[in-house]
C-alpha atoms as a PDB file:
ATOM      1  CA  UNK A   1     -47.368 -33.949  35.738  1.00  0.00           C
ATOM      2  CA  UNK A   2     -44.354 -34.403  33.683  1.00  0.00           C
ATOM      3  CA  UNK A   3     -40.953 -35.599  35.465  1.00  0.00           C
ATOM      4  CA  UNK A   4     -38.287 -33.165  34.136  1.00  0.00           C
ATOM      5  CA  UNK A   5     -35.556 -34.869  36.119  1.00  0.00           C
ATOM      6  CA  UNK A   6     -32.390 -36.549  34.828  1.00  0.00           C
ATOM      7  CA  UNK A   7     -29.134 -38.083  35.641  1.00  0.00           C
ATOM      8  CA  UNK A   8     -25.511 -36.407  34.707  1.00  0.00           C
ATOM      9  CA  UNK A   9     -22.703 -38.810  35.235  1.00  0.00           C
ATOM     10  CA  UNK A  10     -24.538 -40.364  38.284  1.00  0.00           C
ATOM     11  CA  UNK A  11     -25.804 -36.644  39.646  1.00  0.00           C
ATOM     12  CA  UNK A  12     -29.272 -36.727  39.638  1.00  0.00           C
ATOM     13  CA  UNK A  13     -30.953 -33.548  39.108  1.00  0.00           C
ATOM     14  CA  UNK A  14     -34.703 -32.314  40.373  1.00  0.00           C
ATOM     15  CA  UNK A  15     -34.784 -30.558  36.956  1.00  0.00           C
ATOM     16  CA  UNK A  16     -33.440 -30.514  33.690  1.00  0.00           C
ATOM     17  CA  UNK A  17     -33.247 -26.850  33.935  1.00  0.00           C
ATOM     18  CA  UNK A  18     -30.909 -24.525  35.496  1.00  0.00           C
ATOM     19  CA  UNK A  19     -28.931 -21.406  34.913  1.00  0.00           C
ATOM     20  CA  UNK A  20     -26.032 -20.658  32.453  1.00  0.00           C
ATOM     21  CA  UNK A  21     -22.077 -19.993  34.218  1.00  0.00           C
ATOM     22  CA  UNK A  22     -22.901 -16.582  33.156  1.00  0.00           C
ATOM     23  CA  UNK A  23     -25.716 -14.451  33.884  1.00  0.00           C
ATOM     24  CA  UNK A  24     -26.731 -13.579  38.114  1.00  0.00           C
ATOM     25  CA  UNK A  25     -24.173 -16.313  39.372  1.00  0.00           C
ATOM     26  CA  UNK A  26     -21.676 -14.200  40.385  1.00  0.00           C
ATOM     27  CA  UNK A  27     -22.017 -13.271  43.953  1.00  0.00           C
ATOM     28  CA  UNK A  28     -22.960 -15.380  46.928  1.00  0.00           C
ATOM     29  CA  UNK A  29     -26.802 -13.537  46.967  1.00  0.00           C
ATOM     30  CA  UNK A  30     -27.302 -14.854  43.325  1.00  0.00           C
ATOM     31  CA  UNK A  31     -25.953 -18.288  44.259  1.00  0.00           C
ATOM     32  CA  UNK A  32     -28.222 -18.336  46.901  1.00  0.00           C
ATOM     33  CA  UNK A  33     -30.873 -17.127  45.051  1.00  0.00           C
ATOM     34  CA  UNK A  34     -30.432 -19.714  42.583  1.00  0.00           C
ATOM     35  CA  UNK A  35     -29.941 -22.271  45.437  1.00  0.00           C
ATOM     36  CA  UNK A  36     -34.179 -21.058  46.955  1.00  0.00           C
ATOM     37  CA  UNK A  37     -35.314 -21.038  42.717  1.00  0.00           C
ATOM     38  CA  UNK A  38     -36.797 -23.577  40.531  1.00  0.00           C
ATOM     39  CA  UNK A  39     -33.386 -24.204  39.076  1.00  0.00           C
ATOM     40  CA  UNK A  40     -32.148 -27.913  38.464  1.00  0.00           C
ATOM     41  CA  UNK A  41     -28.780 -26.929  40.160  1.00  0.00           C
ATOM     42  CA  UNK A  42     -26.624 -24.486  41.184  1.00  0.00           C
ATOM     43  CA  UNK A  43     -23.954 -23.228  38.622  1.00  0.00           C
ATOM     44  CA  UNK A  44     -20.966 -20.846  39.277  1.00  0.00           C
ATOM     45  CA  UNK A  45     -19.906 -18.212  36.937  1.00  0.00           C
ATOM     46  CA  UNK A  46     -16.686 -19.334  35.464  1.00  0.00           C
ATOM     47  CA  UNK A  47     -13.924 -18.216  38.035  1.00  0.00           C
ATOM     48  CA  UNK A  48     -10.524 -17.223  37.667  1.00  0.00           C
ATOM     49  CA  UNK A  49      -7.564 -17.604  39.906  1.00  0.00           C
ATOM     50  CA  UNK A  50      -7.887 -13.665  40.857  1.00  0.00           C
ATOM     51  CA  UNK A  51     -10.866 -11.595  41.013  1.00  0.00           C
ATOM     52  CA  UNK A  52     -12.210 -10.126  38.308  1.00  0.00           C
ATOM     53  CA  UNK A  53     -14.131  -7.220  37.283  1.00  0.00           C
ATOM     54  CA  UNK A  54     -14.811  -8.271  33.845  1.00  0.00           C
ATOM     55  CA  UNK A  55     -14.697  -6.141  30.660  1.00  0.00           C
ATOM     56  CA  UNK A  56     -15.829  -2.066  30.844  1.00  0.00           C
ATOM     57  CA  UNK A  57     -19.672  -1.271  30.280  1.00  0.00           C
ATOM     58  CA  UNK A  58     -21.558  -1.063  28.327  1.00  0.00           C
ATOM     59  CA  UNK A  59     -20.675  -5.261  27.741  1.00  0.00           C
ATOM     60  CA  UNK A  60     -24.400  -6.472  27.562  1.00  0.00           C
ATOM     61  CA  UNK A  61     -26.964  -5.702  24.601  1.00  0.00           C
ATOM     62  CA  UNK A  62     -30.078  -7.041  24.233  1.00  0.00           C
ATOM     63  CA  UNK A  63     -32.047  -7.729  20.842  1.00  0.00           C
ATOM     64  CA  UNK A  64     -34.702  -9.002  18.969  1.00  0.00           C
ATOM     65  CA  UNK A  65     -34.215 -12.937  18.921  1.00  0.00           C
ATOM     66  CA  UNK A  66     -30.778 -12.731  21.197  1.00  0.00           C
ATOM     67  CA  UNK A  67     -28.116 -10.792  22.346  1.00  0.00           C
ATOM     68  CA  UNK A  68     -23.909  -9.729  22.400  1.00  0.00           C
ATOM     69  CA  UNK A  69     -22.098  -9.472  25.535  1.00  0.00           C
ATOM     70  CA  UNK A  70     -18.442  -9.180  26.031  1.00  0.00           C
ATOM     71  CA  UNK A  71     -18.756  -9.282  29.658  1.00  0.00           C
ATOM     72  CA  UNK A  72     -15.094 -10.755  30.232  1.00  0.00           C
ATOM     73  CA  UNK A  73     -15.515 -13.118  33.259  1.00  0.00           C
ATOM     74  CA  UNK A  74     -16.322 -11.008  36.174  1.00  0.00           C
ATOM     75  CA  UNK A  75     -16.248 -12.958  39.160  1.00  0.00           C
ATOM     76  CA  UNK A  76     -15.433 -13.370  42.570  1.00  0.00           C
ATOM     77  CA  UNK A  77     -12.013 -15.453  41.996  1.00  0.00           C
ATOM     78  CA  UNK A  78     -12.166 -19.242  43.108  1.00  0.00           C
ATOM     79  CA  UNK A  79     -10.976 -18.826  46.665  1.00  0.00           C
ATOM     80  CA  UNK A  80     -14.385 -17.163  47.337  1.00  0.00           C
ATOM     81  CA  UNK A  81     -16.232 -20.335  45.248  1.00  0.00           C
ATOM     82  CA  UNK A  82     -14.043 -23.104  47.149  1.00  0.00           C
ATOM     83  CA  UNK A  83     -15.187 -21.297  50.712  1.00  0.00           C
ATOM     84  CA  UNK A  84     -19.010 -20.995  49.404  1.00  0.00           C
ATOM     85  CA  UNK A  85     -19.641 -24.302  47.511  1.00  0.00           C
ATOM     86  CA  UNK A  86     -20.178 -26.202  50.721  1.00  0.00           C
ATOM     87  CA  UNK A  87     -22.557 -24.162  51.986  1.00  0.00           C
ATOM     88  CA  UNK A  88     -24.755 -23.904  48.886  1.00  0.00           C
ATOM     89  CA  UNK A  89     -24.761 -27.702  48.714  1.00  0.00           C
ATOM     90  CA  UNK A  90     -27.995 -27.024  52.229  1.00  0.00           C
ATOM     91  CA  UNK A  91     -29.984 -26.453  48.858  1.00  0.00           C
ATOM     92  CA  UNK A  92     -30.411 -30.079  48.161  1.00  0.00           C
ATOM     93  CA  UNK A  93     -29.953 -29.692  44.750  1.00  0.00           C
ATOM     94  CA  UNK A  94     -26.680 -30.165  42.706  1.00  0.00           C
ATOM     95  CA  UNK A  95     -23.779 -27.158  42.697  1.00  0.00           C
ATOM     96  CA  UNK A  96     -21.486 -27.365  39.338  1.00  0.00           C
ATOM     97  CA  UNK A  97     -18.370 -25.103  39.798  1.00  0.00           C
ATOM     98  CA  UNK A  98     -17.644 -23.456  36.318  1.00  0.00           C
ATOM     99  CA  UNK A  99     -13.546 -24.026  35.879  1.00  0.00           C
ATOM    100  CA  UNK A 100     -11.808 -20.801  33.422  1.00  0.00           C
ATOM    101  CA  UNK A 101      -8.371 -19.944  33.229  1.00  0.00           C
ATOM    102  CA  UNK A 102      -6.472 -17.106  31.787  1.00  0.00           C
ATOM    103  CA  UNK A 103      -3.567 -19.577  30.578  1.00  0.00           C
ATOM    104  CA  UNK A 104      -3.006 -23.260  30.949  1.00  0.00           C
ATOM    105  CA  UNK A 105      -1.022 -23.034  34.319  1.00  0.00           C
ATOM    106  CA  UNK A 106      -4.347 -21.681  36.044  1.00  0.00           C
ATOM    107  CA  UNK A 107      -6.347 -24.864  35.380  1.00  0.00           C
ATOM    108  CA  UNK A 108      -4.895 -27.129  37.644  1.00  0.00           C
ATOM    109  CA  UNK A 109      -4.150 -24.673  40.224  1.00  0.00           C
ATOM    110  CA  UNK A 110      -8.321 -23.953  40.111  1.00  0.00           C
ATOM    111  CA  UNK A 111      -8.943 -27.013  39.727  1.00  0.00           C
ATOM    112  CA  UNK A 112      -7.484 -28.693  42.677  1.00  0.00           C
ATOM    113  CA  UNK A 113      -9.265 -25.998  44.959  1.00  0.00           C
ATOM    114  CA  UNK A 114     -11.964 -26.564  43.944  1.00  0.00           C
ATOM    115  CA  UNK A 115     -12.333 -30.132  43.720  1.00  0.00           C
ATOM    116  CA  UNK A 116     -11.264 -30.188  47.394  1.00  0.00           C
ATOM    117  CA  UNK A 117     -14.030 -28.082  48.359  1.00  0.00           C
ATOM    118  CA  UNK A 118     -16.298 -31.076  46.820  1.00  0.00           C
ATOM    119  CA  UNK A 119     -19.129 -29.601  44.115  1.00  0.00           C
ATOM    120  CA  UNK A 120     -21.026 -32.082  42.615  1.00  0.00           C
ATOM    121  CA  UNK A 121     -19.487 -31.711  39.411  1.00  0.00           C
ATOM    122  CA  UNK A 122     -16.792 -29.484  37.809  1.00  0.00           C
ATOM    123  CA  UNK A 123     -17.268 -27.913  34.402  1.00  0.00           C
ATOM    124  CA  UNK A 124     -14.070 -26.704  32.683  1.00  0.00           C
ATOM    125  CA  UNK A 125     -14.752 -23.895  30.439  1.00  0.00           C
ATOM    126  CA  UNK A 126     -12.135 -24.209  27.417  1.00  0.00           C
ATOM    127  CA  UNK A 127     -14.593 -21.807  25.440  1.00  0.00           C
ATOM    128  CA  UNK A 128     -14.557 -17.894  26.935  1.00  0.00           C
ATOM    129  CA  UNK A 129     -14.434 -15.947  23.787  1.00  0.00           C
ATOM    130  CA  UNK A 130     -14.362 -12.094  25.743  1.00  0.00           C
ATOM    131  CA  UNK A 131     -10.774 -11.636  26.982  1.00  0.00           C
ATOM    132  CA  UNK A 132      -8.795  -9.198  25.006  1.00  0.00           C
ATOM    133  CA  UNK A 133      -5.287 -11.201  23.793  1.00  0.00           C
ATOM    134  CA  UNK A 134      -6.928 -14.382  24.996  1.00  0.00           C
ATOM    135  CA  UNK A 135      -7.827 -16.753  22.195  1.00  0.00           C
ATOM    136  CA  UNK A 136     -10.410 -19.625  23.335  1.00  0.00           C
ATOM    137  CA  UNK A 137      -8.560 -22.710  24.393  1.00  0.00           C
ATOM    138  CA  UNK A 138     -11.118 -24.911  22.870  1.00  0.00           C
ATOM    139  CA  UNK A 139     -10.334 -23.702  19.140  1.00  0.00           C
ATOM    140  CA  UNK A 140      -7.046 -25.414  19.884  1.00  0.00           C
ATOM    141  CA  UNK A 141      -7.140 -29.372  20.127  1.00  0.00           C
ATOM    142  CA  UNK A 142      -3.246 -29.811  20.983  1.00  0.00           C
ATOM    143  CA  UNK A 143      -3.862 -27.151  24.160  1.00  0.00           C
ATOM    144  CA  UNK A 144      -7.466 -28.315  25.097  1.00  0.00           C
ATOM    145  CA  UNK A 145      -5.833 -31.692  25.251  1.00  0.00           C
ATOM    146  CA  UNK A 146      -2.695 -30.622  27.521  1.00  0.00           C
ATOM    147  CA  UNK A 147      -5.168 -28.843  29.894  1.00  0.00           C
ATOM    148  CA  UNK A 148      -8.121 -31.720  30.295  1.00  0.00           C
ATOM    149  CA  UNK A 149      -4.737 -33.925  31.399  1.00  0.00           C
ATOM    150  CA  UNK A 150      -3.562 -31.821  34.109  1.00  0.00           C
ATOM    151  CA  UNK A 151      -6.699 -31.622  35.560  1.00  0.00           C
ATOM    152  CA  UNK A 152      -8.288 -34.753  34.819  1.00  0.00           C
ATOM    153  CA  UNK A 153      -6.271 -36.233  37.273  1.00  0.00           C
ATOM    154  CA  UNK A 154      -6.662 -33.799  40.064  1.00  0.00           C
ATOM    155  CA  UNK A 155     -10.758 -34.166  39.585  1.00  0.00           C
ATOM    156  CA  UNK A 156     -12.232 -36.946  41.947  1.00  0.00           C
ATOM    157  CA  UNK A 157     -16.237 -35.528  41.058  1.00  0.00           C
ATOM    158  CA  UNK A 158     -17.426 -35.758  37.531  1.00  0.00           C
ATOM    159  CA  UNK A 159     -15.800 -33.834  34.860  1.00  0.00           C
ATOM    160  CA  UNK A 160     -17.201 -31.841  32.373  1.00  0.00           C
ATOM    161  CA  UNK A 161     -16.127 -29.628  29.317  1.00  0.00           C
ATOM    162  CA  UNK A 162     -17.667 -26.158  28.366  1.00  0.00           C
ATOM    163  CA  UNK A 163     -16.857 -26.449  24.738  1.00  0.00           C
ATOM    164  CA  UNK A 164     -16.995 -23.359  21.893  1.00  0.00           C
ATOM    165  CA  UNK A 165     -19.388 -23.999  18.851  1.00  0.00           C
ATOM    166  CA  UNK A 166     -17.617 -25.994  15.706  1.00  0.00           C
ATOM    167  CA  UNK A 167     -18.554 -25.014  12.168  1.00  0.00           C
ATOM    168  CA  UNK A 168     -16.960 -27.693  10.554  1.00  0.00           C
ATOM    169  CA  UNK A 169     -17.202 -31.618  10.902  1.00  0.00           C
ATOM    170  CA  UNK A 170     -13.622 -31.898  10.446  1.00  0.00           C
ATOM    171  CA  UNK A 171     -13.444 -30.149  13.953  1.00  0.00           C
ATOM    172  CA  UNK A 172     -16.289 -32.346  15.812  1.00  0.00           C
ATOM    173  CA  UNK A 173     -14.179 -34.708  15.164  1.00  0.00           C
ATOM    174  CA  UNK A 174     -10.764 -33.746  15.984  1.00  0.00           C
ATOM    175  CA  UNK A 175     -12.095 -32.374  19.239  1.00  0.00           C
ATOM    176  CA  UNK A 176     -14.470 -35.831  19.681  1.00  0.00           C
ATOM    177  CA  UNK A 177     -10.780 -37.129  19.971  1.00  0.00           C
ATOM    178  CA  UNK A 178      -9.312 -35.628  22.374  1.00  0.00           C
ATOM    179  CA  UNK A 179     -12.268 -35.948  24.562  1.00  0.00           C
ATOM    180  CA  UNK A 180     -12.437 -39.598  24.419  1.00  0.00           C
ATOM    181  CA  UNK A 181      -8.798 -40.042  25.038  1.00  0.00           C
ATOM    182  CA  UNK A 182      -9.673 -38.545  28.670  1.00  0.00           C
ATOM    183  CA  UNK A 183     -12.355 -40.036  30.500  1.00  0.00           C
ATOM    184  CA  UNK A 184     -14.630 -36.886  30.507  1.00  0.00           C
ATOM    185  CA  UNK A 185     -17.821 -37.473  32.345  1.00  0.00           C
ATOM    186  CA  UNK A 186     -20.112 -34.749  30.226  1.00  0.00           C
ATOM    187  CA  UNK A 187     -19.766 -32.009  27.732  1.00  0.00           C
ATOM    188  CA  UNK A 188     -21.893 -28.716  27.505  1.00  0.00           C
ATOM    189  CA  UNK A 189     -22.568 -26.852  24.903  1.00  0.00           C
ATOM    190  CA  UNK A 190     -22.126 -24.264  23.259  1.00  0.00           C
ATOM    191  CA  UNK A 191     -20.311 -21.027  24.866  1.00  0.00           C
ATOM    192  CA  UNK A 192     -21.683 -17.898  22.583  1.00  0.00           C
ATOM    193  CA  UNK A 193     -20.730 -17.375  19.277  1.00  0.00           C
ATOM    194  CA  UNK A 194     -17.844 -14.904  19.537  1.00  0.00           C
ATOM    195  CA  UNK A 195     -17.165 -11.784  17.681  1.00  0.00           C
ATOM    196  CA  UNK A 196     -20.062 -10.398  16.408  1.00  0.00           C
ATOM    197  CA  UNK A 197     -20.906  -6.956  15.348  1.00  0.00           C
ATOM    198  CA  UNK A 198     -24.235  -5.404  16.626  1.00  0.00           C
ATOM    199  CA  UNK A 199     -24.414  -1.591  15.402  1.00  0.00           C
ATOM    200  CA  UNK A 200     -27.212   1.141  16.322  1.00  0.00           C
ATOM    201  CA  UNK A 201     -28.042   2.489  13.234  1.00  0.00           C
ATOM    202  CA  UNK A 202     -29.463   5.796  14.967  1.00  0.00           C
ATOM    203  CA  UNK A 203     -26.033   6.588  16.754  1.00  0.00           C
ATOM    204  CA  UNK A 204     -24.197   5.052  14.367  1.00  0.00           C
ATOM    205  CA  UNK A 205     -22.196   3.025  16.866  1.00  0.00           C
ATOM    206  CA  UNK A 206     -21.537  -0.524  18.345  1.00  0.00           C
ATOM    207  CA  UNK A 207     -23.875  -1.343  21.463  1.00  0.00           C
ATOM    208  CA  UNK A 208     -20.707  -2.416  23.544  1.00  0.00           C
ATOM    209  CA  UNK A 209     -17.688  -1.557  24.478  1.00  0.00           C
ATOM    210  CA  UNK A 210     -14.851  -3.879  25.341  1.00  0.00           C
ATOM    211  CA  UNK A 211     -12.727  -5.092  22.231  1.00  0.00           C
ATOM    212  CA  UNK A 212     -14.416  -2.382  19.349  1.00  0.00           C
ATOM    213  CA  UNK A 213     -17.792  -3.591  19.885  1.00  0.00           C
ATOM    214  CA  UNK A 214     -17.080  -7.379  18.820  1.00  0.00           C
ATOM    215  CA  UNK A 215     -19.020  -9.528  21.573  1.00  0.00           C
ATOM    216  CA  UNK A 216     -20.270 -13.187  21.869  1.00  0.00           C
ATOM    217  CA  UNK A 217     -23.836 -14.121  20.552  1.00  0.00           C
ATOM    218  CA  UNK A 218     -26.281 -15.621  22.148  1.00  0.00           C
ATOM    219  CA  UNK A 219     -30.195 -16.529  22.413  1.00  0.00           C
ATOM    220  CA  UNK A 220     -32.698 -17.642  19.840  1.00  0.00           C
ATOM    221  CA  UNK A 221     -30.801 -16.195  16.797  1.00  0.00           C
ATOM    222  CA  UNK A 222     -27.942 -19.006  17.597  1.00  0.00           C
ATOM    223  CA  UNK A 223     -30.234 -21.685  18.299  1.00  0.00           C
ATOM    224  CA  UNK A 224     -29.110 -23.875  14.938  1.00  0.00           C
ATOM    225  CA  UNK A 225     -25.759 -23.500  15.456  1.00  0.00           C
ATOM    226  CA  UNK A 226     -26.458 -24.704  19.091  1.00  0.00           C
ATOM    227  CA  UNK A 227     -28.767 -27.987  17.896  1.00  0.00           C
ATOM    228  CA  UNK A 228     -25.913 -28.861  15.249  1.00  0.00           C
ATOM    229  CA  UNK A 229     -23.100 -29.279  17.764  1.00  0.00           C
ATOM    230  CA  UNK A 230     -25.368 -30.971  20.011  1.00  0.00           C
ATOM    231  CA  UNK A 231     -25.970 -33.187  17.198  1.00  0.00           C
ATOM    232  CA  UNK A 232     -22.397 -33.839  16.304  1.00  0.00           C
ATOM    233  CA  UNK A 233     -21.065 -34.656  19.269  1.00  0.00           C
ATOM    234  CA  UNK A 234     -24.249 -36.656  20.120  1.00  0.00           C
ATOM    235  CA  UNK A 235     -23.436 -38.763  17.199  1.00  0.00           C
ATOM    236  CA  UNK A 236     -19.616 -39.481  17.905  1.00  0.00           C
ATOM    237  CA  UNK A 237     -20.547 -40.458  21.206  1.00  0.00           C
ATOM    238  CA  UNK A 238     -23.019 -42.834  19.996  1.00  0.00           C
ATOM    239  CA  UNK A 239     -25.240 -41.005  22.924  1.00  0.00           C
ATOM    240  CA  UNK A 240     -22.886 -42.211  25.362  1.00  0.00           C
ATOM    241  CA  UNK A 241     -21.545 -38.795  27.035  1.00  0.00           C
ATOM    242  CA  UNK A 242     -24.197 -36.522  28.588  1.00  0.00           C
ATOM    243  CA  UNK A 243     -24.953 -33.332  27.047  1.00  0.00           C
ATOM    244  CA  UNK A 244     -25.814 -30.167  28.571  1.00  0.00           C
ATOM    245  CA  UNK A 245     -27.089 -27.874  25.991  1.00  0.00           C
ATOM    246  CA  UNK A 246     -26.615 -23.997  26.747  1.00  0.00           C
ATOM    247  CA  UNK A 247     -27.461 -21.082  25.048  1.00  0.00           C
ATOM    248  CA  UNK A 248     -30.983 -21.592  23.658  1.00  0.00           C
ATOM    249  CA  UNK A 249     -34.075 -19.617  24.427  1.00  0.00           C
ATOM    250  CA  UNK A 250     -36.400 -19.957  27.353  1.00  0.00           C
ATOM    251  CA  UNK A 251     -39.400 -20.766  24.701  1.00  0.00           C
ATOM    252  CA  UNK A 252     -37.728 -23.966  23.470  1.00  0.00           C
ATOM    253  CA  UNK A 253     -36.111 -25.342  26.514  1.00  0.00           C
ATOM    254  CA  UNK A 254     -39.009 -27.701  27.169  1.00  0.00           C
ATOM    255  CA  UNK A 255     -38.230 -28.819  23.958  1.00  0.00           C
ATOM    256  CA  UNK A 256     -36.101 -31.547  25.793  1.00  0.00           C
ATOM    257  CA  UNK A 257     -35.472 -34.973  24.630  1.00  0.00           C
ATOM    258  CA  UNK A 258     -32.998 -37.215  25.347  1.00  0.00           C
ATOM    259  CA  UNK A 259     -32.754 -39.387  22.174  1.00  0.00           C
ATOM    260  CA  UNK A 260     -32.326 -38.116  19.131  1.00  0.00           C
ATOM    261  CA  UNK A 261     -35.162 -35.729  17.678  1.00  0.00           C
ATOM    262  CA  UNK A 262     -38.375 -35.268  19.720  1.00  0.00           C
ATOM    263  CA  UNK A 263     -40.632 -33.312  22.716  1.00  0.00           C
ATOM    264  CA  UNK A 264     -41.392 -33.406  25.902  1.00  0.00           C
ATOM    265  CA  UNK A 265     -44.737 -35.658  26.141  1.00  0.00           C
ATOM    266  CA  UNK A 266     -47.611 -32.987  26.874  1.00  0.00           C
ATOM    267  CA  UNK A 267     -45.531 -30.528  25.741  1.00  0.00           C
ATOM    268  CA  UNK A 268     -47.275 -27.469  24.090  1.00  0.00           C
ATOM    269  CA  UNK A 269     -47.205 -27.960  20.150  1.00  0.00           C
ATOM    270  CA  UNK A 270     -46.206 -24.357  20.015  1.00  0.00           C
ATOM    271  CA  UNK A 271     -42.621 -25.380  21.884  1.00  0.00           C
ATOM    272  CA  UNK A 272     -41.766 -28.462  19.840  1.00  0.00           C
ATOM    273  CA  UNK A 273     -38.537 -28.923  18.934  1.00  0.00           C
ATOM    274  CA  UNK A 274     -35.544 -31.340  18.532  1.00  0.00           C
ATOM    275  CA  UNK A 275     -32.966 -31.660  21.029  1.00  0.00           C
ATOM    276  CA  UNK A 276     -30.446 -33.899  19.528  1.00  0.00           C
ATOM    277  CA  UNK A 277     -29.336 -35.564  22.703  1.00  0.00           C
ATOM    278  CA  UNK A 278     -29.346 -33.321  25.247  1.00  0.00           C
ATOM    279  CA  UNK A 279     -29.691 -34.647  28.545  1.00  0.00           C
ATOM    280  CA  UNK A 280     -30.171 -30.782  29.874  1.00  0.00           C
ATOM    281  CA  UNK A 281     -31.085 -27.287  29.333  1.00  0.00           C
ATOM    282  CA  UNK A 282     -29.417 -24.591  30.421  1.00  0.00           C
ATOM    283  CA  UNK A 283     -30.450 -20.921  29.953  1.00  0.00           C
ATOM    284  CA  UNK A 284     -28.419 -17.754  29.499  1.00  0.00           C
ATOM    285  CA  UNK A 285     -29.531 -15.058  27.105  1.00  0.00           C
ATOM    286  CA  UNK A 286     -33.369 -15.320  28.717  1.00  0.00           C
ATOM    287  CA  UNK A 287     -31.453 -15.845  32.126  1.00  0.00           C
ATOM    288  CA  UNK A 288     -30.038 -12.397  31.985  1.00  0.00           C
ATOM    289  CA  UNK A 289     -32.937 -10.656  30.818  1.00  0.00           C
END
């Protein structure tokens, strides 16, 4: 049988696959849930420093080869994660607590919580593209860079950055940068693509609501832009920063390899695929569904 498990920045996980800071990891039963599943680990939805009921609904569409949601971080606020984090840990399999913030002051205070309540790692999400007036932090090198300071130093478990997807070299490599000017343990990759359009042609309409219909993309239809910023980064770090890929259909996540282009060995031919240099595979859009 083949041994899907790996190592993140000294975390060793039973799987290489687990859940998306997204999709049925909001509330303590989906935690748990996820905690008594197959899943690799345990990952939070992104949390705020206040509650959050996220965006109106409709906010989730599904479609042929993907999907638009502008769900805008519902979730439980991270005094609820720092109090449940220990006791999802009985699971025996590693708990990341996804880090979001609604301006750069809310990082550290999150942060600090949370590190105190001791998950096995901390992603910080610098890439939420579905708050109205919010523009993603991560499409901003001089403010991604003031925020990974102020908490880098208040993080004692491995780091990690939830980064948007880059269209442009130019940008892998500004953003490659900063990130090696601050000790950050791994990176994953990518958040959705934001602001897309899906219309109904019967009614005429957009599928969602929040923000005139415009909604992050996710799923198979995103999967290239996914494998090239895999790629990128892969190749600035010279493989030497883990890389959790996210957002790529359930049908090519055994696709896995961690060097370069490749399979899994005994893999079905039917699910081959490159990977680029991920070290894991996380699931959203087929998550959800």
């Amino acid at each position: 049988m083949t041994d899907l498990s790996t190592t993140i920045a000294g975390v060793r996980f039973p799987s290489c696959f687990m859940n998306a800071a997204g999709a049925l990891c909001v509330t303590r039963d989906e935690l748990v849930a996820l905690g008594q599943s197959e899943s690799g680990a345990i990952v939070t939805k992104s949390m705020t420093v206040e509650p959050r009921q996220g965006n109106p609904e409709p906010r989730y569409y599904g479609f042929p080869g993907g999907s638009i949601n502008s769900m805008g971080l519902p979730n439980l606020g991270y005094r609820a994660y720092a109090e449940l984090i220990p006791d999802l840990k009985r699971f025996g399999k590693p708990v990341i607590a996804s880090v979001a913030g609604l301006c750069e002051d809310d990082f550290p205070t999150i942060a600090a919580a949370i590190n105190a309540a001791q998950p096995d790692l901390i992603e910080v999400n610098l890439s939420c593209p579905n708050i109205p007036g919010k523009p993603q932090i991560g499409y901003d090198p001089d403010t991604s860079e003031r925020v990974i300071k102020r908490v880098r130093s208040l993080i004692t478990v491995p780091m990690g950055l939830k980064l948007p997807p880059y269209f442009d070299p130019a940008h892998h490599e500004v953003m490659g940068k900063v990130i090696g000017r601050h000790g950050v343990d791994f990176l994953n990759m990518i958040n959705s693509v934001g602001n897309g359009l899906v219309v109904d042609p019967e009614r005429e309409a957009v599928v969602i609501k929040p923000k005139g219909g415009f909604g992050g993309l996710g799923g198979r239809i995103i999967k290239p832009v996914a494998l090239a910023n895999v790629r990128a980064f892969y190749k600035l770090f010279q493989g030497k920063i883990p890389i959790i890929g996210t957002r790529l259909p359930y049908r090519s996540a055994p696709c896995w390899w961690r060097r370069g282009w490749g399979r899994l060995p005994g893999s079905k031919p039917s699910w081959r695929g490159c990977w680029n240099g991920r070290d894991i595979v996380r699931w959203r859009t087929a998550w959800g569904q």
